[in-house]
C-alpha atoms as a PDB file:
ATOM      1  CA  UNK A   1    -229.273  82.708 -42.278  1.00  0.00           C
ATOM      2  CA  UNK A   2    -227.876  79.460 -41.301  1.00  0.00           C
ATOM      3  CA  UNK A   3    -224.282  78.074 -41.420  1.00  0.00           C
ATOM      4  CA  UNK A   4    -223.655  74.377 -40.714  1.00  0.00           C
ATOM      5  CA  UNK A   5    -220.361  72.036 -41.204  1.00  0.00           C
ATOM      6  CA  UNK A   6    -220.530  69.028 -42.345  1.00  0.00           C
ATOM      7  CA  UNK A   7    -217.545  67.849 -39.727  1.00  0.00           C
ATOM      8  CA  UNK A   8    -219.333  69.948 -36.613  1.00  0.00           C
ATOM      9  CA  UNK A   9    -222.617  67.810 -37.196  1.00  0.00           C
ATOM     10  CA  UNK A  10    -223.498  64.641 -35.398  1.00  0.00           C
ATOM     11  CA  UNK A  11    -224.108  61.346 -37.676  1.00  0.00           C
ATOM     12  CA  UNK A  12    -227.384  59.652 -37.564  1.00  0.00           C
ATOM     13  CA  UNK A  13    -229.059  57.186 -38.873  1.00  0.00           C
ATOM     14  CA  UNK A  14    -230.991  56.833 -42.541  1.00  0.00           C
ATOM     15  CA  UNK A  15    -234.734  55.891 -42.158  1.00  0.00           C
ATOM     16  CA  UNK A  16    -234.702  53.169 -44.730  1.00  0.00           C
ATOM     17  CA  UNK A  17    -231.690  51.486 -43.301  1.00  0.00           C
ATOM     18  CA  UNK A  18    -230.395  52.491 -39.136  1.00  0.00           C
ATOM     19  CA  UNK A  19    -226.812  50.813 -40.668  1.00  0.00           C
ATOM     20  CA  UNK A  20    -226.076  53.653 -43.551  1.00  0.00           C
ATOM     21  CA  UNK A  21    -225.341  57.011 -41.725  1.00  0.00           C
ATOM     22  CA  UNK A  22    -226.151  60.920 -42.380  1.00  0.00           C
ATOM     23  CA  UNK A  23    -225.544  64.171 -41.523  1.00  0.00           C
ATOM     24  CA  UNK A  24    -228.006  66.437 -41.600  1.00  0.00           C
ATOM     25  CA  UNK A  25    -227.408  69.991 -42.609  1.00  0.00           C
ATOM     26  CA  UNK A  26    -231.117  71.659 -43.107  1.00  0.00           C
ATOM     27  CA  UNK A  27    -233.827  70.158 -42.039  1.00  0.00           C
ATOM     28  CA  UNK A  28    -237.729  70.397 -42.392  1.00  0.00           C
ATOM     29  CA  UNK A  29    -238.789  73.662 -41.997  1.00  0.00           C
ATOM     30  CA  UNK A  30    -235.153  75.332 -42.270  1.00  0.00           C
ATOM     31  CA  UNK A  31    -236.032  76.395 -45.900  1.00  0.00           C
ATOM     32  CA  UNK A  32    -239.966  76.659 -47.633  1.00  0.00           C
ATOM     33  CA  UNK A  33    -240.736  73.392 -48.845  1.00  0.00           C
ATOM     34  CA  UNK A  34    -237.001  71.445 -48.149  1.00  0.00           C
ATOM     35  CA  UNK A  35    -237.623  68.378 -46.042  1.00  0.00           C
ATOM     36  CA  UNK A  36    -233.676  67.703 -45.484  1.00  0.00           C
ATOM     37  CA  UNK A  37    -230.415  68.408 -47.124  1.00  0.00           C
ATOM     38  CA  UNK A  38    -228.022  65.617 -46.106  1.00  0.00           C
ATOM     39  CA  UNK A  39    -225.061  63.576 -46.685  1.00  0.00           C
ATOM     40  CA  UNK A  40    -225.334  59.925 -46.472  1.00  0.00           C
ATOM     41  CA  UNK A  41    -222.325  57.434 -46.485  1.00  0.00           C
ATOM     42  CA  UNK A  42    -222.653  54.046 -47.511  1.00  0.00           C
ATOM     43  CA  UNK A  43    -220.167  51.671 -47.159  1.00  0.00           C
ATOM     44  CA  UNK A  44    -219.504  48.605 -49.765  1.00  0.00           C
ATOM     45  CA  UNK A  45    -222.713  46.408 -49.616  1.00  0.00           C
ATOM     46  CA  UNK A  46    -225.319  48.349 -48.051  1.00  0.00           C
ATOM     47  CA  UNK A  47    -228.589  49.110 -49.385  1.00  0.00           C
ATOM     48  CA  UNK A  48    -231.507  51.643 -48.657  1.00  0.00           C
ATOM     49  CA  UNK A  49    -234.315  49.483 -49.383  1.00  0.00           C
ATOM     50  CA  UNK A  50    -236.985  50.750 -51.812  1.00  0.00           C
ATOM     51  CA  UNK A  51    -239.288  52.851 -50.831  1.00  0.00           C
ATOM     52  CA  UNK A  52    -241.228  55.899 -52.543  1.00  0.00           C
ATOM     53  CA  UNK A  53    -242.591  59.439 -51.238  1.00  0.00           C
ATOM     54  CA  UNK A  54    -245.773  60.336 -52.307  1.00  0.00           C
ATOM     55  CA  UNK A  55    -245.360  63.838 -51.433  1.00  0.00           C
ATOM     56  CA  UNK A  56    -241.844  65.016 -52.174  1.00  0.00           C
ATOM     57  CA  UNK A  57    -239.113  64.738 -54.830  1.00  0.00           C
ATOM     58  CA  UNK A  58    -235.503  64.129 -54.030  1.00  0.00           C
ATOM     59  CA  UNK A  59    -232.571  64.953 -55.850  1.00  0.00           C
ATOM     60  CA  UNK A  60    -229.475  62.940 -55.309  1.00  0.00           C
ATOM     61  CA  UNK A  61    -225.786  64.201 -55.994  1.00  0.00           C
ATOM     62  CA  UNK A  62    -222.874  61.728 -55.766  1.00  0.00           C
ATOM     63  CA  UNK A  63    -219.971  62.605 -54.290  1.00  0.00           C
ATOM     64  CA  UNK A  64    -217.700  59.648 -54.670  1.00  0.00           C
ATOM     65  CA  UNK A  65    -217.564  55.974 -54.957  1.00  0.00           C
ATOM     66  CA  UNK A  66    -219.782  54.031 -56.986  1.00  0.00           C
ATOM     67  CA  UNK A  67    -223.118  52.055 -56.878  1.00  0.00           C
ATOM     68  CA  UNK A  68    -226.707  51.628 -59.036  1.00  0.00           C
ATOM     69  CA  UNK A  69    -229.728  53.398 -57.967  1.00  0.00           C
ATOM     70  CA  UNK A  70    -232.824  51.101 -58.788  1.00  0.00           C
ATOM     71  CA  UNK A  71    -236.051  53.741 -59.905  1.00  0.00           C
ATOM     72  CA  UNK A  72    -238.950  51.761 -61.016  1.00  0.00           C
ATOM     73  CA  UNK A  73    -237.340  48.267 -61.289  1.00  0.00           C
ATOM     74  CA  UNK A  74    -234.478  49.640 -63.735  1.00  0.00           C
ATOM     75  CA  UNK A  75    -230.704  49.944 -62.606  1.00  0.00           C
ATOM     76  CA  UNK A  76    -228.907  53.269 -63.145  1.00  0.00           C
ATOM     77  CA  UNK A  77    -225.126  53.627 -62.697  1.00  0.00           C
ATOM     78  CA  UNK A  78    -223.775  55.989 -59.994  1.00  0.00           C
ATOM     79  CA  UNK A  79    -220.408  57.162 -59.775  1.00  0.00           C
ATOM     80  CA  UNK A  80    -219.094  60.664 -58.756  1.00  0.00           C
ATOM     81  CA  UNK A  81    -220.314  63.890 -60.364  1.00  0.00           C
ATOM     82  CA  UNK A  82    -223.893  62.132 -61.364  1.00  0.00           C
ATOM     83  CA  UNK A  83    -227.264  63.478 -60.182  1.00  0.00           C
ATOM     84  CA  UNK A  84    -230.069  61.764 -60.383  1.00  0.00           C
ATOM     85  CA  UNK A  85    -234.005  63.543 -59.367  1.00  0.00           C
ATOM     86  CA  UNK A  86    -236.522  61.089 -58.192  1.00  0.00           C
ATOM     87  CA  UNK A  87    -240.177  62.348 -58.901  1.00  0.00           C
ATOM     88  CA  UNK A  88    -242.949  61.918 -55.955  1.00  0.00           C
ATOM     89  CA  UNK A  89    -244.346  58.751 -56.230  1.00  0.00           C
ATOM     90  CA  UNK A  90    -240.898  56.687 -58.006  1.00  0.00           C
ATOM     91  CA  UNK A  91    -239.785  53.565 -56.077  1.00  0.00           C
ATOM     92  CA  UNK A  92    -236.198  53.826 -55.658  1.00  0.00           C
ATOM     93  CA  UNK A  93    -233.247  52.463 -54.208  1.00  0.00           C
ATOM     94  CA  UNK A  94    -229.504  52.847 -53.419  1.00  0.00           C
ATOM     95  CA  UNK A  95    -227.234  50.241 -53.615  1.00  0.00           C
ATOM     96  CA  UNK A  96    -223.484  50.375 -53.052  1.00  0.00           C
ATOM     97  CA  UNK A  97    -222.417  47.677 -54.874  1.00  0.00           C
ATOM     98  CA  UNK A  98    -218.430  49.182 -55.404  1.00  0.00           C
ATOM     99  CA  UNK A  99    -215.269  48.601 -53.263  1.00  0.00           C
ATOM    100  CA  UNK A 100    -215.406  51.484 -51.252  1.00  0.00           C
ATOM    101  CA  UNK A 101    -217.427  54.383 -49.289  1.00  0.00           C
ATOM    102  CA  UNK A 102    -220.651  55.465 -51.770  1.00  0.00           C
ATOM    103  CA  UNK A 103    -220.816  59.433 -50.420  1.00  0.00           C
ATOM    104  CA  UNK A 104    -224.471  61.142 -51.219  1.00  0.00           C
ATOM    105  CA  UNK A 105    -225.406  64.673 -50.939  1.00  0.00           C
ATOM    106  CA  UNK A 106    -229.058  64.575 -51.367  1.00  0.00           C
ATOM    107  CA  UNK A 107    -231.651  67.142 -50.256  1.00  0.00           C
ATOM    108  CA  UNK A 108    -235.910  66.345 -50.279  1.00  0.00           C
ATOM    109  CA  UNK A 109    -238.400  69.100 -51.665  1.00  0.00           C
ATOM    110  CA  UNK A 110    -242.296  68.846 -50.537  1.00  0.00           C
ATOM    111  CA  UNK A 111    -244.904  68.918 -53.372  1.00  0.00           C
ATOM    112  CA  UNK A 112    -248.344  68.800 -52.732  1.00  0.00           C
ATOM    113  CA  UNK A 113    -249.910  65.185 -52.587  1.00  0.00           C
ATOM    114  CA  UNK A 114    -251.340  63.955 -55.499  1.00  0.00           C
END
């Protein structure tokens, strides 16, 4: 068993941009096959450039604000209570294009490389 707080946990940076931060609340190894569960906050006008991950999926959940997520070159609307699940191997990207704070939970699940 684990227990973690969202308001007990440090903030870090994301990867794909050291200016949006996270908090981590499983990591790698915490569950079989997670790779994180997080919470990321972006505030208006950042972006986590577009990457992909060959060998995971990631599900995003979004908490509040509003912003597009770019998969594959086409735009997708965020705003709270969507999800969106990015397949291994999608390029994808988070924009917060809104007024204010763009809050993800998101969490990473290992597949096996194709």
């Amino acid at each position: 068993m684990k227990l973690t707080s969202l308001a007990a946990l440090p903030s870090e940076s994301v990867s794909h941009n050291p200016a949006i931060q996270k908090k981590v609340m499983l990591r790698s190894n915490d569950l079989p096959h997670l790779t994180n569960f997080s919470q990321a906050r972006f505030a208006p006008g950042q972006v986590a450039d577009a990457h992909a991950h060959q060998d995971m999926c990631e599900v995003f959940f979004v908490e509040s604000g509003q912003g597009i997520m770019i998969i594959d070159c086409e735009e997708y609307r965020l705003e709270a209570g969507t999800c969106v699940a990015v397949e291994p191997g999608e390029t994808h990207e988070v924009v917060n294009n809104g007024t204010t704070d763009l809050v993800l939970t998101y969490f990473g699940l290992q597949v096996e490389s194709r």
